[in-house]
Protein backbone atom coordinates (compact mmCIF):
# COMPACT_ATOMS: atom_id res chain seq x y z
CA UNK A 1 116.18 83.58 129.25
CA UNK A 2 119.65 83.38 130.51
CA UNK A 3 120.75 82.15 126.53
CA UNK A 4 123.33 83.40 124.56
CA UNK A 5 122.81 85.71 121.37
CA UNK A 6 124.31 82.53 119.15
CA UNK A 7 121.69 79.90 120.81
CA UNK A 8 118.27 82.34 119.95
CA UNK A 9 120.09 82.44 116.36
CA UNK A 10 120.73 78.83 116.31
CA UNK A 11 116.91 78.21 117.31
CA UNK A 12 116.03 80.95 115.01
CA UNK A 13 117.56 78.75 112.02
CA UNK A 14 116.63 75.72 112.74
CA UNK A 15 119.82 74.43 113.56
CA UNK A 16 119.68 73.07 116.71
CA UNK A 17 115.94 71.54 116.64
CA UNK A 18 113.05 72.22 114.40
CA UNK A 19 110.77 72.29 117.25
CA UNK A 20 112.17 73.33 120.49
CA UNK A 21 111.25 72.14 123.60
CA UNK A 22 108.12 72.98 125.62
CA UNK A 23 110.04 74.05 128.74
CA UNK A 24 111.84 76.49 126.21
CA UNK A 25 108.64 77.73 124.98
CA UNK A 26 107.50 78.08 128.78
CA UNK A 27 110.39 80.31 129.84
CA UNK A 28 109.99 82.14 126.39
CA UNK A 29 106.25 83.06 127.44
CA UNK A 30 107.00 84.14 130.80
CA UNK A 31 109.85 86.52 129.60
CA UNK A 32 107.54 87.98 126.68
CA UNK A 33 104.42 88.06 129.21
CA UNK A 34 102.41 86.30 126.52
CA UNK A 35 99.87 83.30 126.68
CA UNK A 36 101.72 79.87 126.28
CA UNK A 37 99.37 79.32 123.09
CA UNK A 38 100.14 82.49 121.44
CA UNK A 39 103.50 80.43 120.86
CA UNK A 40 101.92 77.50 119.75
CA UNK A 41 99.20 79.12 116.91
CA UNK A 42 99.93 80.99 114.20
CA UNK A 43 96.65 82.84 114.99
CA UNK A 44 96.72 85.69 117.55
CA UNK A 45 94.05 84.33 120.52
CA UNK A 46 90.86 86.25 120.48
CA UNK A 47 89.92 88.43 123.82
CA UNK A 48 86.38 89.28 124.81
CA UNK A 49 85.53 92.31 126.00
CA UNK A 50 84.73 90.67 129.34
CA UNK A 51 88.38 89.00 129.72
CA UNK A 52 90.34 89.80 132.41
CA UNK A 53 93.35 92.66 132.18
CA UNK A 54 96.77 91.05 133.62
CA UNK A 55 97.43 92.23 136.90
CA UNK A 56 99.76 95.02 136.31
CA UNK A 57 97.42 96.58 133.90
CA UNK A 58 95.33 96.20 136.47
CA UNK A 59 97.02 98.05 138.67
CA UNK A 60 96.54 101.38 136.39
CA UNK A 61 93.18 100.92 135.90
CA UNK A 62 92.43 100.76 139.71
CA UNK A 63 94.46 104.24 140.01
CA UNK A 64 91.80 105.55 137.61
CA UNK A 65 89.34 104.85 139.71
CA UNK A 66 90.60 105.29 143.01
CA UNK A 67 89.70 107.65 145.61
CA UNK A 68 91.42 111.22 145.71
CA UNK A 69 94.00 111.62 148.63
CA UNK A 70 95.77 114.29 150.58
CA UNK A 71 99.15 113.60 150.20
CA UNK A 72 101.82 115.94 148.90
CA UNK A 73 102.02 116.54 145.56
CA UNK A 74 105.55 117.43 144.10
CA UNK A 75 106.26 120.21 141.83
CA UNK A 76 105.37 120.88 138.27
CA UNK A 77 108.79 119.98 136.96
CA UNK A 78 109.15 117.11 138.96
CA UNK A 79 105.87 115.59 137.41
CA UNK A 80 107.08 116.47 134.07
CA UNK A 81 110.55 114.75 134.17
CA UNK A 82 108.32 111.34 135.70
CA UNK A 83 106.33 111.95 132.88
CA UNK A 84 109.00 112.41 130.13
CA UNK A 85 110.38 108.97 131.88
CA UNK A 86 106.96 107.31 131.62
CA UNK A 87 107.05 108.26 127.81
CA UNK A 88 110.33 107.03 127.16
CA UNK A 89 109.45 103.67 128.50
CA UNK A 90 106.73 103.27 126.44
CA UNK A 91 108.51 103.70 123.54
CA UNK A 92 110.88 101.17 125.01
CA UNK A 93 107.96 99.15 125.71
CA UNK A 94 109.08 98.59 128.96
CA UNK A 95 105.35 98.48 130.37
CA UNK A 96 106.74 96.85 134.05
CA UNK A 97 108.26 100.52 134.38
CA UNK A 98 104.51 102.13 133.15
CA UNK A 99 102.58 99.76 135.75
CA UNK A 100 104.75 100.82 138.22
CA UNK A 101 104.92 104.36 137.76
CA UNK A 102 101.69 105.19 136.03
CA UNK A 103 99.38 104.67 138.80
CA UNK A 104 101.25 107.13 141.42
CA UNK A 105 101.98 109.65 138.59
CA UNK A 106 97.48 109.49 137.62
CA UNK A 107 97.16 110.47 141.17
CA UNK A 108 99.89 113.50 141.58
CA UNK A 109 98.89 115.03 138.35
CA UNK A 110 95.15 115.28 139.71
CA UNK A 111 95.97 116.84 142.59
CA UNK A 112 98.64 118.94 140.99
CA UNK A 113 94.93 120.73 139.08
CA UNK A 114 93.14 120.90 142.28
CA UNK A 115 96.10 123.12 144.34
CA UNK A 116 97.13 124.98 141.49
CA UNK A 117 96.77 128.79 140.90
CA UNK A 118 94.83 130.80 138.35
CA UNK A 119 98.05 131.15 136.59
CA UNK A 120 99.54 127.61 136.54
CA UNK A 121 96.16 126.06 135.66
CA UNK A 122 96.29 125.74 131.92
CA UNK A 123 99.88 124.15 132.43
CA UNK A 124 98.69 121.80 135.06
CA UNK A 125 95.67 120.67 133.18
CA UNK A 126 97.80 120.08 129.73
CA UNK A 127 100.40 117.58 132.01
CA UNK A 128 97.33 116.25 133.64
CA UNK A 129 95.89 115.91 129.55
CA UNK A 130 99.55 114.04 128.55
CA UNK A 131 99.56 111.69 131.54
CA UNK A 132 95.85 110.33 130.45
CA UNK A 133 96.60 110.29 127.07
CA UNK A 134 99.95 107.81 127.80
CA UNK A 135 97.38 105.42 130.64
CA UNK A 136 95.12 105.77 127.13
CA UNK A 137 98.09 104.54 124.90
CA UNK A 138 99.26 101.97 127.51
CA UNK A 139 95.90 100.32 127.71
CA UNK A 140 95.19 100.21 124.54
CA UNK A 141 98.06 97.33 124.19
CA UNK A 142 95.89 94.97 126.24
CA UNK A 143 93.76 94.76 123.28
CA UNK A 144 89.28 94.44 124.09
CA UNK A 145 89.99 93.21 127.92
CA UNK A 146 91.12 97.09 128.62
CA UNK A 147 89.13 98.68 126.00
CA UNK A 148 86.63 100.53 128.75
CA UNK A 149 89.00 101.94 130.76
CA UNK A 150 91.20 103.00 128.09
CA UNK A 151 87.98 104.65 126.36
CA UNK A 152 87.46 106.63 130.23
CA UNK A 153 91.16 107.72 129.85
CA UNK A 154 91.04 109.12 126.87
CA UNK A 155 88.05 111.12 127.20
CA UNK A 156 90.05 112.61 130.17
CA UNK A 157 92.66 113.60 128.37
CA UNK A 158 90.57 115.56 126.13
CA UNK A 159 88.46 117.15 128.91
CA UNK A 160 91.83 118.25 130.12
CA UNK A 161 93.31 119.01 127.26
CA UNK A 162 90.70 121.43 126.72
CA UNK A 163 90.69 123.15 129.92
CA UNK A 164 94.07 123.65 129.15
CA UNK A 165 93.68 125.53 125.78
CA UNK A 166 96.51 123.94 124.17
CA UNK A 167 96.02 123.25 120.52
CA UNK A 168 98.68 120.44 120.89
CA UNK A 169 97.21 118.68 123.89
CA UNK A 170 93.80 118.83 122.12
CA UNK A 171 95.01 117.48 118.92
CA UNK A 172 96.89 114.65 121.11
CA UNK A 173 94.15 114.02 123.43
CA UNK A 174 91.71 113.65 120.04
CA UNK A 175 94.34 111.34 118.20
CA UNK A 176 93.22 108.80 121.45
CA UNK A 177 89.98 109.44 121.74
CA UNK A 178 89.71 108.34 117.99
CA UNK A 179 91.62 105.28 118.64
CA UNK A 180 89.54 103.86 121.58
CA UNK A 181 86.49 104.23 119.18
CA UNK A 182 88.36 102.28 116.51
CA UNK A 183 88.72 99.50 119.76
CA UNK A 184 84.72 99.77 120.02
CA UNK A 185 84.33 99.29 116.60
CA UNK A 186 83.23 102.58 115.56
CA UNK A 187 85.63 103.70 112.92
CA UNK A 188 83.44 105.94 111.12
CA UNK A 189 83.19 107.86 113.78
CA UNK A 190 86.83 107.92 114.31
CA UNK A 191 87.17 109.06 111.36
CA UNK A 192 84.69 112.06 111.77
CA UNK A 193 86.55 112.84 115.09
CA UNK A 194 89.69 112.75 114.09
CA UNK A 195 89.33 115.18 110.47
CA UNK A 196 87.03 117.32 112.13
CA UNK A 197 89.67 118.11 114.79
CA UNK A 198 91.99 118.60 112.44
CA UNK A 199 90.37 120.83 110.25
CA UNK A 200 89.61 123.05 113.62
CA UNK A 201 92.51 123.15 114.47
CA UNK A 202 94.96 123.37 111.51
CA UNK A 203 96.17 126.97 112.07
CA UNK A 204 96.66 126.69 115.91
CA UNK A 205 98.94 123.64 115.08
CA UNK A 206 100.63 125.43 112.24
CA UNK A 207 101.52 128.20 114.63
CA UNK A 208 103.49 126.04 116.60
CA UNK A 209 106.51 125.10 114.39
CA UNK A 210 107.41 121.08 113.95
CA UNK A 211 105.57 120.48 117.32
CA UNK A 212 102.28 121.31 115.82
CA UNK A 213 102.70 119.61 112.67
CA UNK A 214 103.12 116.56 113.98
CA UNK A 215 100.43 116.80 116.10
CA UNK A 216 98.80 117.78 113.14
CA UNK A 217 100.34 114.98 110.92
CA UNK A 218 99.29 112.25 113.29
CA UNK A 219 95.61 112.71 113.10
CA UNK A 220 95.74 112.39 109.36
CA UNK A 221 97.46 109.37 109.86
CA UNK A 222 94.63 108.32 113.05
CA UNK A 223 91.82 109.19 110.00
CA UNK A 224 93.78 106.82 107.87
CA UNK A 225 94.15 103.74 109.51
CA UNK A 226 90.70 104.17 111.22
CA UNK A 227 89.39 104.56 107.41
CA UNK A 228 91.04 101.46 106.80
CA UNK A 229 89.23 99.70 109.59
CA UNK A 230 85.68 99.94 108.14
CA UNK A 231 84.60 97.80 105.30
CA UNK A 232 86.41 98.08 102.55
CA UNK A 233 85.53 99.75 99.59
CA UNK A 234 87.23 101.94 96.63
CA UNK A 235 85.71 104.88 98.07
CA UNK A 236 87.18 104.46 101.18
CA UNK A 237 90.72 103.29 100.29
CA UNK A 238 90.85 106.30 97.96
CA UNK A 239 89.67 108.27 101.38
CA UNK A 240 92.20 106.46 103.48
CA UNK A 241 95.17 107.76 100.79
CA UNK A 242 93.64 111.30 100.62
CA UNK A 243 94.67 110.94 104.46
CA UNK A 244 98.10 109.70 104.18
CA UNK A 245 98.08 112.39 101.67
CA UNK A 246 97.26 114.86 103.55
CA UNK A 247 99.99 113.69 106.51
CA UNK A 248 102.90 113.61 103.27
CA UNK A 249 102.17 117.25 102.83
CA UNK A 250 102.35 118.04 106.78
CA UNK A 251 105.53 116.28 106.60
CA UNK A 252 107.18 117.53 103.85
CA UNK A 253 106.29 121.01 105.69
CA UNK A 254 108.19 119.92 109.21
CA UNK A 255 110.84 118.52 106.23
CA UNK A 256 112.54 116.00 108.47
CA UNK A 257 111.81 112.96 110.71
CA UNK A 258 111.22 114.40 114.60
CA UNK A 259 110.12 112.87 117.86
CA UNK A 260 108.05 115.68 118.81
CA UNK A 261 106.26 114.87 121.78
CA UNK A 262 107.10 111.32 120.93
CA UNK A 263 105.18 110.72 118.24
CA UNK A 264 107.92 109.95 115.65
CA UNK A 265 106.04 111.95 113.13
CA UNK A 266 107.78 112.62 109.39
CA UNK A 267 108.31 111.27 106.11
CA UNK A 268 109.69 108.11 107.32
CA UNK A 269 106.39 107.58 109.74
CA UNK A 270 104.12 108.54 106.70
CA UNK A 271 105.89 105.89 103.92
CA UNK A 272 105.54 103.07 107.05
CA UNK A 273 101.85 103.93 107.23
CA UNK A 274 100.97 104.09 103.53
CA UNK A 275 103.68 100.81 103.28
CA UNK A 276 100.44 99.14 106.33
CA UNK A 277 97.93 99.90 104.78
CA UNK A 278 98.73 98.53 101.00
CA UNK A 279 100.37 95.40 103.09
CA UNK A 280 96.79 95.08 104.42
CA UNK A 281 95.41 95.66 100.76
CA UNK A 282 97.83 92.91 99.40
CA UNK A 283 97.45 90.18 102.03
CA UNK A 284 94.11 90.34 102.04
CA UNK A 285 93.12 91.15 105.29
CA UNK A 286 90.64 93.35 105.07
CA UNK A 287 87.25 92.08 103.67
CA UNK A 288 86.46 91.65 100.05
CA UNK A 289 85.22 94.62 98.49
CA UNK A 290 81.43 94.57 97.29
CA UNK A 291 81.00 98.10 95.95
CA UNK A 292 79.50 98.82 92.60
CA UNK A 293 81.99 99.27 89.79
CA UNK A 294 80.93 102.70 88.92
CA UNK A 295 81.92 103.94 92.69
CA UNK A 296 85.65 103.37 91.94
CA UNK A 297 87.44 106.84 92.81
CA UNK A 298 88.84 108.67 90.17
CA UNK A 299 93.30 108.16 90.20
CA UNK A 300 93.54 112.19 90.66
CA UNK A 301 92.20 111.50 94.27
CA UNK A 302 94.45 108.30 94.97
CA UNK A 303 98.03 107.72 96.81
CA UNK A 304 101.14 106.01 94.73
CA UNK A 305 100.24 103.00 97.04
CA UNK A 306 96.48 103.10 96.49
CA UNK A 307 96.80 103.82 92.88
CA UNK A 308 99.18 100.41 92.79
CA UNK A 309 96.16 98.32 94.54
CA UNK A 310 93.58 99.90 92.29
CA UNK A 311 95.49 98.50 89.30
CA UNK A 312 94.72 94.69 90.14
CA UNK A 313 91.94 92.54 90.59
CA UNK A 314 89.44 93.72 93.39
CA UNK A 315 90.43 90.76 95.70
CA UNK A 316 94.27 89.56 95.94
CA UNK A 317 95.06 86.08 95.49
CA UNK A 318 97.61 83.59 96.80
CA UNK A 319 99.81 85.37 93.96
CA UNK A 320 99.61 88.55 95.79
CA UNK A 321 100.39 87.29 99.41
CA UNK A 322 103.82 85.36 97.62
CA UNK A 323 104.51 88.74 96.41
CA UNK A 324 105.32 89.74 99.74
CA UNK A 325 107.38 86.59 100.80
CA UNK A 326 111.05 86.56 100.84
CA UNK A 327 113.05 84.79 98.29
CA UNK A 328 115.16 81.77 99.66
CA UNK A 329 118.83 83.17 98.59
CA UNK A 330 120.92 79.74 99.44
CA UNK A 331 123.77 79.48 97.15
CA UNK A 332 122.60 75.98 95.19
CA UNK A 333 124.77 73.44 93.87
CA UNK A 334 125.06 75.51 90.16
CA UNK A 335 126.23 78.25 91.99
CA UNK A 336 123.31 80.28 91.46
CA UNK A 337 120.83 81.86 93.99
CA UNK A 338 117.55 79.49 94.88
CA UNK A 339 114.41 81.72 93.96
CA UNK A 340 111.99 79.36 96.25
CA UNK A 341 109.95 81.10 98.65
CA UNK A 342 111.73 80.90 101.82
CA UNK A 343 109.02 79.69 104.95
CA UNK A 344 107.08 81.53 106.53
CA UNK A 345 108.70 82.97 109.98
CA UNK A 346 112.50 82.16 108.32
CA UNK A 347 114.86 83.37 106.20
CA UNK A 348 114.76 79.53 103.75
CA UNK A 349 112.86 77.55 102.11
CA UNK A 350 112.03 73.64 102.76
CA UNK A 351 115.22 72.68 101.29
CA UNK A 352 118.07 74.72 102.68
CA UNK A 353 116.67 75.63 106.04
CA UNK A 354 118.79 74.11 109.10
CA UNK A 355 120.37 70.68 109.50
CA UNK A 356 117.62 68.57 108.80
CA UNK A 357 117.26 70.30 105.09
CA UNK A 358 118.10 67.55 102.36
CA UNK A 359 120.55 70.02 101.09
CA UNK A 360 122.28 70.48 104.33
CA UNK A 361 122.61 66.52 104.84
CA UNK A 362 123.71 66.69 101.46
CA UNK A 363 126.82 69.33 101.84
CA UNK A 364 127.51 67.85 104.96
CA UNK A 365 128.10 64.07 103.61
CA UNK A 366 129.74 65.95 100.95
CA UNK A 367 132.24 67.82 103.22
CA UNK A 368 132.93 64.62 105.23
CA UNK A 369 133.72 62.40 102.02
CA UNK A 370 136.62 65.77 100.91
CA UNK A 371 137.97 65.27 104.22
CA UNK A 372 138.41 61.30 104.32
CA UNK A 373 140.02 61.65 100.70
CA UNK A 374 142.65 64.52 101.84
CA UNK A 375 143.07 61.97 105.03
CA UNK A 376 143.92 59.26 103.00
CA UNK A 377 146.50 61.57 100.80
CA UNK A 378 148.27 62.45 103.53
């Protein structure tokens, strides 16, 4: 935006305006490539399945369905250092760099299958399985206007990925597959997918040191949250922590926090999912739960987290949500801490945040009469 670090921390505060101006917010939105209104809500906008993808999404999803061509297609390690690239800048999130690249790199993988050998085919079909699986991952950002295509990518990954006979590539290429079904709104079938696939193939991921667990580790986790995403119910929290359970124990196995085929996987990964889902659980966001009392699960077959949720009342309150609010901290005039919840979006609360705070005013007079008095000593 062509601001300095001090004026987005100044804005941030409150200290130069409380509201800034529209123009601001306008520049804002076209650097974050975000609706004008998403600024303006506090509700995320809604998309319909029929809404149009942005243009350089668009430009992926056309290479998916474009027409095969003749041209050269580069060598195996060539493809694989564009992909590696690619996968870095998703993690980045530096998606102008994916809706560049993506669309040539969908094209030169596919042809890289057709002209391959015998020999090189099960390595050409498991790059061909990774490059579908990041379009997948890339689309799936877009939200419902992409959810189609993203569901056709990821069902080419896995055709790939099983061509390929790689147990990792499967278990990657099944990790997508179950999160375009949680995007059509078929969790419970995600969840099928996704445990299924990993009970088939828990020993072939095993086998393959820290690369393989995580595989292995992240379709727990898939289970988990697409668990999560049905209705709510004790039986299916306590399912949804027999998940993350299952992940802990595949991470305590790799014993340390990786980036295996960039997936991040380890202990750390596994506390910030089970730390999602009870944040869900607290604030209330799923739906309320309307099973019977006697279908509660047992606490032998809960998480730490779930266990904590099962412990109070079946619906959380406004108590609960303030439970996860920030504590004001401004030194007051006593010279004690204020214990006010700070706002929502800042760091204060109503009194001591930014100039136009009554408390500010207040330390500011104050500070202006010290000064006129040591003036008029001197």
């Amino acid at each position: 935006m062509g601001q300095t670090k001090r004026w987005v921390q100044d804005i941030e505060g409150g200290k130069r305006q409380q509201d800034p101006r529209l123009s601001v917010l306008v520049r804002a939105a076209e650097i974050l490539r975000v609706p004008l209104e998403q600024l303006l809500t506090d509700t995320a906008p809604q998309q319909s399945a029929d809404s149009t993808p942005p243009a350089h999404a668009l430009r992926v999803i056309d290479a998916l369905y474009g027409p095969d061509r003749d041209d050269h297609v580069p060598p195996r390690d060539v493809l694989q250092r564009r992909l590696d690239y690619c996968c870095v800048a998703f993690q980045a999130c530096h998606y102008a760099a994916l809706s560049r690249d993506l669309p040539a790199l969908i094209g030169d993988a596919g042809r890289a299958v057709h002209t391959a050998s015998a020999g090189e085919q099960s390595e050409a079909h498991a790059l061909l399985s990774r490059v579908y699986q990041l379009v997948t991952s890339y689309l799936h950002k877009y939200g419902a206007a992409t959810a189609i295509p993203a569901a056709l990518a990821a069902d080419r990954a896995l055709v790939a990925a099983e061509r390929s006979g790689d147990p990792v590539q499967m278990g990657a290429a099944v990790r997508r597959v179950a999160k375009s079904l949680v995007h059509q709104q078929r969790p419970a079938a995600a969840v099928e997918f996704a445990t299924a696939a990993a009970r088939r193939l828990a020993d072939d991921l095993t086998g393959r040191g820290s690369l393989g667990l995580s595989t292995l580790g992240m379709l727990y986790l898939t289970a988990a949250l697409a668990e999560y995403s049905r209705e709510r119910a004790p039986g299916r929290v306590a399912a949804a922590g027999g998940y993350l359970a299952e992940a802990g124990e595949v991470a305590a196995r790799q014993g340390a926090d990786l980036d295996e085929d960039y997936t991040q996987f380890g202990p750390t990964n596994v506390t910030l999912h089970r730390m999602d889902v009870l944040l869900r659980l607290e604030d209330g966001l799923g739906p309320p739960c309307t099973a019977a009392p006697n279908s509660a699960p047992s606490t032998e077959d809960m998480c730490p987290a779930m266990l904590h949720w099962s412990a109070r009342r079946p619906r959380p309150g406004v108590g609960d949500v303030a439970r996860t609010q920030s504590r004001c901290g401004a030194l007051t005039e006593k010279g004690t801490r204020c214990r006010r919840l700070a706002m929502i979006g800042a760091s204060r609360c109503n009194l001591h945040r930014g100039e136009w705070s009554s408390y500010t005013i207040e330390k500011r007079k104050e500070a202006e009469r010290k000064a006129k008095t040591r003036k008029r000593r001197k």
